[in-house]
N, C-alpha and C. Protein backbone atom coordinates (compact mmCIF):
# COMPACT_ATOMS: atom_id res chain seq x y z
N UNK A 1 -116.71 48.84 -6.12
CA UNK A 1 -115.84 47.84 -5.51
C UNK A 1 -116.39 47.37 -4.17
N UNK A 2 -116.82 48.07 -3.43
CA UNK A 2 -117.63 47.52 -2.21
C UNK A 2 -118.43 47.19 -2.26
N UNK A 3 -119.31 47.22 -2.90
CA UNK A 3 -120.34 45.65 -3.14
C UNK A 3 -119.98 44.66 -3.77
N UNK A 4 -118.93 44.74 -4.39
CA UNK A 4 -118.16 42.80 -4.62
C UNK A 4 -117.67 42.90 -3.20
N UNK A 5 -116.83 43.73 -2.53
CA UNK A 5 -116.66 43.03 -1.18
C UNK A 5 -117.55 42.23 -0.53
N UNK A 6 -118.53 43.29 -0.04
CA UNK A 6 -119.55 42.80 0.26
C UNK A 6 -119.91 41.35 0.30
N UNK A 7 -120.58 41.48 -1.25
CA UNK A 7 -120.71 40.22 -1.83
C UNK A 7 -119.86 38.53 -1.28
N UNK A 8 -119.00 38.76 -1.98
CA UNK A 8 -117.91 38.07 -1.46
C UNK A 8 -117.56 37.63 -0.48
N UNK A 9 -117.89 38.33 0.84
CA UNK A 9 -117.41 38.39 2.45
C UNK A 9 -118.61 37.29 2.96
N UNK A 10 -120.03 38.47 2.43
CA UNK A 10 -121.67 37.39 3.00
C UNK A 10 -121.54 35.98 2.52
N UNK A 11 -121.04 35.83 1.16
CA UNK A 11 -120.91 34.44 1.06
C UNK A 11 -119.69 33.75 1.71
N UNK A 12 -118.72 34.02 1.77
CA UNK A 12 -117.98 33.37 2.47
C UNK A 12 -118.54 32.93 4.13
N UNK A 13 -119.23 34.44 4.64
CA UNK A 13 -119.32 34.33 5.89
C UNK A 13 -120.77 32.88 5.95
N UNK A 14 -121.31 32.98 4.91
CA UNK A 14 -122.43 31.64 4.80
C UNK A 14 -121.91 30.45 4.44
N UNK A 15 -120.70 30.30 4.01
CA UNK A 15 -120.55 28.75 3.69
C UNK A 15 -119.48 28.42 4.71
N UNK A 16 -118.86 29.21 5.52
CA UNK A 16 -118.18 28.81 6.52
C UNK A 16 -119.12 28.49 7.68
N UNK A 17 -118.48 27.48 8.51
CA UNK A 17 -119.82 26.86 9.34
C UNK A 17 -119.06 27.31 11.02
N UNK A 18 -118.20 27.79 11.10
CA UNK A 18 -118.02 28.39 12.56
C UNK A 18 -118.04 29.21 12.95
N UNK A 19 -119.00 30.07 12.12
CA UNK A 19 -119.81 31.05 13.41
C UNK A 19 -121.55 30.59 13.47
N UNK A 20 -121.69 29.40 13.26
CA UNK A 20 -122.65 28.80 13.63
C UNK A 20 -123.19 27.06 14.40
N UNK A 21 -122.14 26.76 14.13
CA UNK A 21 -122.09 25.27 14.31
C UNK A 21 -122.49 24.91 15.73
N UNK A 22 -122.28 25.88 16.36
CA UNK A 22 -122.94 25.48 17.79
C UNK A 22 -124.41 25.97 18.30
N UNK A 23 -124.68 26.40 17.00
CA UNK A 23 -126.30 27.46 17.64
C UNK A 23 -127.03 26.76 16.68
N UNK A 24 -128.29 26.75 17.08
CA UNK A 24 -129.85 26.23 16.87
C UNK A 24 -130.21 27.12 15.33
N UNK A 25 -130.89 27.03 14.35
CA UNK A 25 -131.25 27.84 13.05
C UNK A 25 -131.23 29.24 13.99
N UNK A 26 -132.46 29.52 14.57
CA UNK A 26 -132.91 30.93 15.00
C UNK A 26 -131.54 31.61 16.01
N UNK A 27 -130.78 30.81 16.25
CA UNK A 27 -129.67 31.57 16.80
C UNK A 27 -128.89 31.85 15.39
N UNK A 28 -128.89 31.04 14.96
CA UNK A 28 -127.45 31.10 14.18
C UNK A 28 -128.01 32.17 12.86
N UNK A 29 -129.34 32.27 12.68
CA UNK A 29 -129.70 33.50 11.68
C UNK A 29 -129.74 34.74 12.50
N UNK A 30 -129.63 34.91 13.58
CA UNK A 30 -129.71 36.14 14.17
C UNK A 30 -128.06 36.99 14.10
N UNK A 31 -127.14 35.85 14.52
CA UNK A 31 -125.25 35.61 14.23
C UNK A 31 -125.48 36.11 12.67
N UNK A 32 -125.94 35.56 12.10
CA UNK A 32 -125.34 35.75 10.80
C UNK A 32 -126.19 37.26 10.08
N UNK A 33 -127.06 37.38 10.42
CA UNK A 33 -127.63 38.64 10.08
C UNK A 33 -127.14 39.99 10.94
N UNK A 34 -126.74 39.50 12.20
CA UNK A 34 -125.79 40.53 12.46
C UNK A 34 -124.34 40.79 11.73
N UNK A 35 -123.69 39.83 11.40
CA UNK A 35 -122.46 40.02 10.68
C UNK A 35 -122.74 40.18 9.03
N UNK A 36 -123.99 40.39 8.81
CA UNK A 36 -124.56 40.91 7.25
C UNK A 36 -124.53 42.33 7.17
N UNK A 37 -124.77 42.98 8.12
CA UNK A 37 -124.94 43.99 8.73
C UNK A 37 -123.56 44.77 8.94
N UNK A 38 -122.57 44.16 9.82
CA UNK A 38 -121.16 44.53 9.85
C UNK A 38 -120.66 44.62 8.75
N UNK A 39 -120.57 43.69 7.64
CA UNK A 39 -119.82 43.36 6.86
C UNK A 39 -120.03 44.73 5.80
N UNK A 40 -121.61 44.99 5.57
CA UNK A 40 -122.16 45.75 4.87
C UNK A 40 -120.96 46.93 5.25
N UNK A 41 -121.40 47.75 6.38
CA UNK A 41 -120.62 49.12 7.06
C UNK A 41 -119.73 48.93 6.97
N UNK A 42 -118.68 47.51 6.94
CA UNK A 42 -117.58 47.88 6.40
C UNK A 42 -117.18 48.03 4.92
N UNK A 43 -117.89 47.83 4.04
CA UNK A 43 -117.00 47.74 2.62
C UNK A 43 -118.03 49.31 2.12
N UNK A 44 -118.95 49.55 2.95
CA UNK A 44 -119.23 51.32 2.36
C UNK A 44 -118.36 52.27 3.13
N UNK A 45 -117.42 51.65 3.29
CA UNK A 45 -116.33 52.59 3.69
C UNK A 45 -115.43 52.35 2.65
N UNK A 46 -115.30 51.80 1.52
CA UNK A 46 -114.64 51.93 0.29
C UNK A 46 -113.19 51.46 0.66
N UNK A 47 -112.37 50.44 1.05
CA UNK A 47 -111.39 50.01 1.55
C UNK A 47 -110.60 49.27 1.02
N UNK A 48 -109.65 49.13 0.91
CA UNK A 48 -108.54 48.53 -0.15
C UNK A 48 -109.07 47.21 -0.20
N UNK A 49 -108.50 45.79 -1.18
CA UNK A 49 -108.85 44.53 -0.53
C UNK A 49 -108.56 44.56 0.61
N UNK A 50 -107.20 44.75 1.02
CA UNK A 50 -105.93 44.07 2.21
C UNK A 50 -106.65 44.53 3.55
N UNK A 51 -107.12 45.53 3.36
CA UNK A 51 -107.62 46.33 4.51
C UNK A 51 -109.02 46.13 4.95
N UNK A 52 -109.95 45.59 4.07
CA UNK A 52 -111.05 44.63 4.16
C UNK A 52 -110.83 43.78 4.62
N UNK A 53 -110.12 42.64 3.94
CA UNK A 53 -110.06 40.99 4.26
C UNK A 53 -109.04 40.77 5.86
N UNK A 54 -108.49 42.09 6.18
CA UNK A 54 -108.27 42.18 8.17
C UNK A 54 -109.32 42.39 8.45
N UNK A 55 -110.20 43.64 8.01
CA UNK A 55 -111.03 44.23 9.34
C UNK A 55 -111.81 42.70 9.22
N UNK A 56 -112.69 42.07 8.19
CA UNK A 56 -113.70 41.03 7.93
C UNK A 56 -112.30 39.93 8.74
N UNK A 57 -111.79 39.56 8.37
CA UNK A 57 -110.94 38.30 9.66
C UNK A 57 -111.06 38.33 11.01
N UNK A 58 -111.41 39.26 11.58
CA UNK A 58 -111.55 39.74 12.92
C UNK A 58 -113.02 39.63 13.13
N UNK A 59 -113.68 40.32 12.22
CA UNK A 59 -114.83 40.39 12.63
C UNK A 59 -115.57 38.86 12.65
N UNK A 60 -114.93 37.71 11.42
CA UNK A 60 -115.42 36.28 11.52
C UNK A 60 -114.93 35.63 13.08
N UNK A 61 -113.61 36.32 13.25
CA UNK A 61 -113.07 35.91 14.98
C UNK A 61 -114.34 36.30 15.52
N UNK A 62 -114.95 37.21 15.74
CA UNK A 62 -115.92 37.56 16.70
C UNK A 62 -117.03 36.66 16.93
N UNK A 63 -117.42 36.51 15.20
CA UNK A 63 -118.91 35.90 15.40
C UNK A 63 -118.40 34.47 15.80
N UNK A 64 -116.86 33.84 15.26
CA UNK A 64 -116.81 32.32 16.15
C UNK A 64 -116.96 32.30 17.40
N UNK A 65 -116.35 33.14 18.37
CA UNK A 65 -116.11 33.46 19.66
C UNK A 65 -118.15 33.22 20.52
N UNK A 66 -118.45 34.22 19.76
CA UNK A 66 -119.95 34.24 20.04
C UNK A 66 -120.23 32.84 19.94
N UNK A 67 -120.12 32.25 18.96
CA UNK A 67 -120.54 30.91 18.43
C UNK A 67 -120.54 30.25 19.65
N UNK A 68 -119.17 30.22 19.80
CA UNK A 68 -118.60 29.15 20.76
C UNK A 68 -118.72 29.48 21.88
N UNK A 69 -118.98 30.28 22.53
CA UNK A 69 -119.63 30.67 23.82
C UNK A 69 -120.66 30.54 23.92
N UNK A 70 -121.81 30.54 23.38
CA UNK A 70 -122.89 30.81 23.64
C UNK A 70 -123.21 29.13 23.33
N UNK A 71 -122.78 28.60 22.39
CA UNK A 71 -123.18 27.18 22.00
C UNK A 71 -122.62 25.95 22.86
N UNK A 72 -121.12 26.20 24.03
CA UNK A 72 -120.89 25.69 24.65
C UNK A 72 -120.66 26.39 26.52
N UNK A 73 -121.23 26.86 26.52
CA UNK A 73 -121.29 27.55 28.15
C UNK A 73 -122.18 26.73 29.15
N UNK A 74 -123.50 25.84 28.78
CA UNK A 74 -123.83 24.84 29.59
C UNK A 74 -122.63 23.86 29.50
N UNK A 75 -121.84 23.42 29.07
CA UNK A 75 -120.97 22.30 29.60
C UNK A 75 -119.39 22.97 29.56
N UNK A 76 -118.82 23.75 29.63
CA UNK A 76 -117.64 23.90 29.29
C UNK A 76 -117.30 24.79 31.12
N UNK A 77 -115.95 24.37 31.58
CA UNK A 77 -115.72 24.79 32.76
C UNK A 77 -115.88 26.43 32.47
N UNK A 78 -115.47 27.05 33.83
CA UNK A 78 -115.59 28.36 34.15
C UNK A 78 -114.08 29.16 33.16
N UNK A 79 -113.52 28.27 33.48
CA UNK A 79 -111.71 28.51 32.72
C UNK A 79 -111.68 28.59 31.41
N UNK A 80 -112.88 27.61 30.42
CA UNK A 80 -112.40 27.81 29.08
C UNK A 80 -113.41 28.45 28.50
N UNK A 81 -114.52 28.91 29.84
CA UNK A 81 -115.63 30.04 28.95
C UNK A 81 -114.68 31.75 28.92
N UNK A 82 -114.20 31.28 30.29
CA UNK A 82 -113.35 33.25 30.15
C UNK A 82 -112.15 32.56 29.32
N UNK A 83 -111.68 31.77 28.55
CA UNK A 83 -110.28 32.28 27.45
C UNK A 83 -111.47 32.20 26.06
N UNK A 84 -112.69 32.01 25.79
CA UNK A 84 -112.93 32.34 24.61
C UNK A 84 -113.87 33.81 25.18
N UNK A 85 -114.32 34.23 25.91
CA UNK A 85 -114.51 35.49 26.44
C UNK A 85 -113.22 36.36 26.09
N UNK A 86 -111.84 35.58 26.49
CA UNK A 86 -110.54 36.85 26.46
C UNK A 86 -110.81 36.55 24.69
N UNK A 87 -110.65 35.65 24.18
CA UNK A 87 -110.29 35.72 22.58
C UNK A 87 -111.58 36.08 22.02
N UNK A 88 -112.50 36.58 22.37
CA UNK A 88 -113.63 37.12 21.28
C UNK A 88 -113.40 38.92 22.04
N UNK A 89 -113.15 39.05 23.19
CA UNK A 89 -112.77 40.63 23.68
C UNK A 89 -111.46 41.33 22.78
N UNK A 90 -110.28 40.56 22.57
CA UNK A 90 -109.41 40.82 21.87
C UNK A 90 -109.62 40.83 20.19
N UNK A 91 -110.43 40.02 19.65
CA UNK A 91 -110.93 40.50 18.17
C UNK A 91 -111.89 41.74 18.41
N UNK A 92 -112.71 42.25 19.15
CA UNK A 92 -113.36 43.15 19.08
C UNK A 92 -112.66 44.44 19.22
N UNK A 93 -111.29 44.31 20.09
CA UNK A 93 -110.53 45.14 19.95
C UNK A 93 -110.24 45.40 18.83
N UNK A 94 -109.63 44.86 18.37
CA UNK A 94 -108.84 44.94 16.40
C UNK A 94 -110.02 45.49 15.57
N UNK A 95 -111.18 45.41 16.33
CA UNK A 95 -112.02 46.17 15.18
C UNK A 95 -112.37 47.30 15.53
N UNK A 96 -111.81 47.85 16.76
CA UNK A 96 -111.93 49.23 17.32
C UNK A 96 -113.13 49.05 18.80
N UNK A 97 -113.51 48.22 19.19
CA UNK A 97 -114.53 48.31 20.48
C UNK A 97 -113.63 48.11 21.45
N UNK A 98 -113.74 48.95 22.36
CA UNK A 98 -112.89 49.15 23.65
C UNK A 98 -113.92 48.20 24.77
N UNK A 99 -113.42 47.04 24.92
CA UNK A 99 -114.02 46.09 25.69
C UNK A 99 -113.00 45.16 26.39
N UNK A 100 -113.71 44.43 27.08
CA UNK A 100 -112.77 43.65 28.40
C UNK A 100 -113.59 42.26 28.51
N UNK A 101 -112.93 41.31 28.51
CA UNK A 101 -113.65 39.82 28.40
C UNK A 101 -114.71 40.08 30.07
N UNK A 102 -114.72 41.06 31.24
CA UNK A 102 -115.04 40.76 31.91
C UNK A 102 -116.45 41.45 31.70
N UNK A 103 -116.43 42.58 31.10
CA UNK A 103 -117.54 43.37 30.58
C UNK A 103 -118.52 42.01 29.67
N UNK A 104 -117.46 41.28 29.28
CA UNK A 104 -118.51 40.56 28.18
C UNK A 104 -119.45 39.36 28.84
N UNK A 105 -118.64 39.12 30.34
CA UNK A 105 -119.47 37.93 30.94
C UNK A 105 -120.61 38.21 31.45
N UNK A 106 -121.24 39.89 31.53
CA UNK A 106 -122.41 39.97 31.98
C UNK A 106 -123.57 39.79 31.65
N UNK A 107 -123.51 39.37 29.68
CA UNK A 107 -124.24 38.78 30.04
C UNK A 107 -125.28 37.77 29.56
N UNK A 108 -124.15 36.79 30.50
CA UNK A 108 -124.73 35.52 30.69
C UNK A 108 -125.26 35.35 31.63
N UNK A 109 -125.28 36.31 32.74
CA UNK A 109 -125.98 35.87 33.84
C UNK A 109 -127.35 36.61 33.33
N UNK A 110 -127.73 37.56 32.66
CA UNK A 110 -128.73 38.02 32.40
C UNK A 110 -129.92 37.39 31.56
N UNK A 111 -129.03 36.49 30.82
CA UNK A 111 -129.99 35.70 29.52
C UNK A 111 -129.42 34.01 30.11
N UNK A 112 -129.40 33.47 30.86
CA UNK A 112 -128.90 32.37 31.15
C UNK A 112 -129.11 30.95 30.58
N UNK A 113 -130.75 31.34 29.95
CA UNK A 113 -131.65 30.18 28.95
C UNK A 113 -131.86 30.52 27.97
N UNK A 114 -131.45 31.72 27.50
CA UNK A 114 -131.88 32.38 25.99
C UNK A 114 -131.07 32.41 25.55
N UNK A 115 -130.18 31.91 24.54
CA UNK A 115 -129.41 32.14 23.62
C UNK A 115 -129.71 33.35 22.94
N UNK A 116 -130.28 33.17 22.13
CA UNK A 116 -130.91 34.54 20.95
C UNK A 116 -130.86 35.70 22.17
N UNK A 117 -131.12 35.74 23.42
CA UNK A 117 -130.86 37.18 23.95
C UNK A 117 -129.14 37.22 24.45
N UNK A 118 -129.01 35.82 24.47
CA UNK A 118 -126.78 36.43 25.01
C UNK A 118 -126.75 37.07 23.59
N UNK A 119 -126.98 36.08 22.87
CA UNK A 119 -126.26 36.73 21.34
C UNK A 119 -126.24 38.13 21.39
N UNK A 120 -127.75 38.71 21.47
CA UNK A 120 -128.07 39.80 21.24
C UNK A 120 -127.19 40.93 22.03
N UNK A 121 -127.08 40.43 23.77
CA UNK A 121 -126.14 41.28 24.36
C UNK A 121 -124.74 41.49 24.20
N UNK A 122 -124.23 39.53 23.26
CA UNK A 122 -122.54 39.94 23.11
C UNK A 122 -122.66 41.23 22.14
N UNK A 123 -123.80 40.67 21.09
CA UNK A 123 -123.27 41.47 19.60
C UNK A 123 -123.59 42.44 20.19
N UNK A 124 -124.32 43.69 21.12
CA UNK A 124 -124.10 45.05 21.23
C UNK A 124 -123.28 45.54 21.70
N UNK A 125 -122.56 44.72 22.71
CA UNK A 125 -121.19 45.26 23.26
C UNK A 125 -120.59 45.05 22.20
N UNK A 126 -120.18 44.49 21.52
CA UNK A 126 -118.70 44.34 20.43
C UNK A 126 -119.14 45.23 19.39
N UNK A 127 -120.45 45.41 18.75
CA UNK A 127 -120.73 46.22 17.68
C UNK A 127 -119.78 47.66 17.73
N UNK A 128 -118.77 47.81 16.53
CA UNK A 128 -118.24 48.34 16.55
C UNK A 128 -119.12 50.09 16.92
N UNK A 129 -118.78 51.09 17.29
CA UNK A 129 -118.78 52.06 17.62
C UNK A 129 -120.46 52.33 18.32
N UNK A 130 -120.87 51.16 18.92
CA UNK A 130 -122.03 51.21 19.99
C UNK A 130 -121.67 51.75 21.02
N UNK A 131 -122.42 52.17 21.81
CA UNK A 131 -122.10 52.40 22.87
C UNK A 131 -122.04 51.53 24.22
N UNK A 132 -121.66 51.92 25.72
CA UNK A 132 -120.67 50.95 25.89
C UNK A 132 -122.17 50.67 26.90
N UNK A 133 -122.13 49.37 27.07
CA UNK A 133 -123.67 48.87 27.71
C UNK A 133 -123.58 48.87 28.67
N UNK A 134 -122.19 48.91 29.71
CA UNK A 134 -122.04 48.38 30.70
C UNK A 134 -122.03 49.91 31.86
N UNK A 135 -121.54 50.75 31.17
CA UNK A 135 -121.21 51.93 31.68
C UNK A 135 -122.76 52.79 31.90
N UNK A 136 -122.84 54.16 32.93
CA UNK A 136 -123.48 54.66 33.37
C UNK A 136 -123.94 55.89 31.76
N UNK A 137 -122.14 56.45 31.57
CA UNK A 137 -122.30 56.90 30.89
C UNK A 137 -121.66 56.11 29.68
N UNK A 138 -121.97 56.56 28.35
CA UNK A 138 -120.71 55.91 27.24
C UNK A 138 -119.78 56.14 27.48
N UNK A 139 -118.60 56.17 27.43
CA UNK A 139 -116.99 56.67 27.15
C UNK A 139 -117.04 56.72 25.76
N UNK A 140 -115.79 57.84 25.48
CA UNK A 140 -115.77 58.29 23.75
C UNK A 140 -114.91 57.19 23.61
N UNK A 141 -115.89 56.06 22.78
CA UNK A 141 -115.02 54.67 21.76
C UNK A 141 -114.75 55.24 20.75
N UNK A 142 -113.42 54.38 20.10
CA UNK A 142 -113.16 55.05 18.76
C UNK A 142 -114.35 54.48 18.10
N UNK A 143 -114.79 54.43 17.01
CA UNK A 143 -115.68 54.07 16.07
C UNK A 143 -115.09 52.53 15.11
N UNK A 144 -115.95 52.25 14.59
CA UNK A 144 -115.55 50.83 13.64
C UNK A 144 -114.57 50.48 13.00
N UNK A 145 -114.30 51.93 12.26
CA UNK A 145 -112.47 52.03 11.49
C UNK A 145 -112.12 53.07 12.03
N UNK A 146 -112.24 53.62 13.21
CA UNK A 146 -110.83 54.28 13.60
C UNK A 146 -109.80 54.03 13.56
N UNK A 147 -109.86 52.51 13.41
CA UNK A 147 -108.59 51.58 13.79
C UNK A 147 -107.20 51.74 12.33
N UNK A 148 -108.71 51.88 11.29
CA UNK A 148 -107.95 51.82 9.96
C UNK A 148 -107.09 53.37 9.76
N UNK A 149 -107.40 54.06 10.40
CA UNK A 149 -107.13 55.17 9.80
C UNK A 149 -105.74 54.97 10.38
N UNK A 150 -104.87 54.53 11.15
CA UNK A 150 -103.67 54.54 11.57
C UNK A 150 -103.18 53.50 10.98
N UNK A 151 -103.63 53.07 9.75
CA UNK A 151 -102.84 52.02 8.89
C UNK A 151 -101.85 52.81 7.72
């Protein structure tokens, strides 16, 4: 059963066009091969539909969020880059990453002309049960479906 999820999820997540529509090919295959990747770890966790098609809804919140930050941050004020910063921090929550839209603005100052490297820094902070990039040490995060287990 988890590889029709699977299945199912990668294509959906390919014919839907907003977690890419704002990034260049080589951005937007890097987005999408990271959420090939997610999608995978989640359905080898063997998971009901219902309980799939949340955790994967959240996780498509994420990669739009990315999308849209990273594809509009040269023109978009300071105000509507931190509310899709708060709304891509709050889907990463729901998938278990203990993060803060302010943790997530760092970094843009680090990759400021590289897309393909913000990407790279949102997706390690949000990657579910990574460790935390920002910190000295990690803090104990719950993991990817910790979240599920209190369903």
């Amino acid at each position: 059963m988890s590889d029709e999820q699977a299945q199912r999820a990668i294509q959906q997540l390919y014919e839907d066009t907003s977690a890419r529509d704002e990034l260049s090919d080589d951005e937007a295959n890097f987005l999408l091969g990271w959420g090939e990747a997610q999608i995978k770890a989640l359905a080898a966790r063997g998971l009901d539909d219902a309980t799939f098609a949340a955790a994967f809804a959240h996780l498509r919140a994420v990669m739009k969020n990315i999308n849209r930050y990273t594809g509009q941050r040269a023109y978009q004020t300071p105000e509507a880059l931190l509310a899709l910063l708060d709304e891509l921090a709050a889907e990463a929550q729901s998938l278990g990453v203990d993060i803060q839209a302010q943790q997530l603005a760092i970094p843009q100052a680090q990759a400021a002309d590289d897309n393909i490297a913000l990407i790279q820094a949102l997706t390690a902070l949000v990657t579910p049960g990574a460790p935390d990039a920002t910190a000295d040490e990690p803090p104990a995060q719950p993991g990817f479906f910790d979240w599920l287990k209190k369903l």
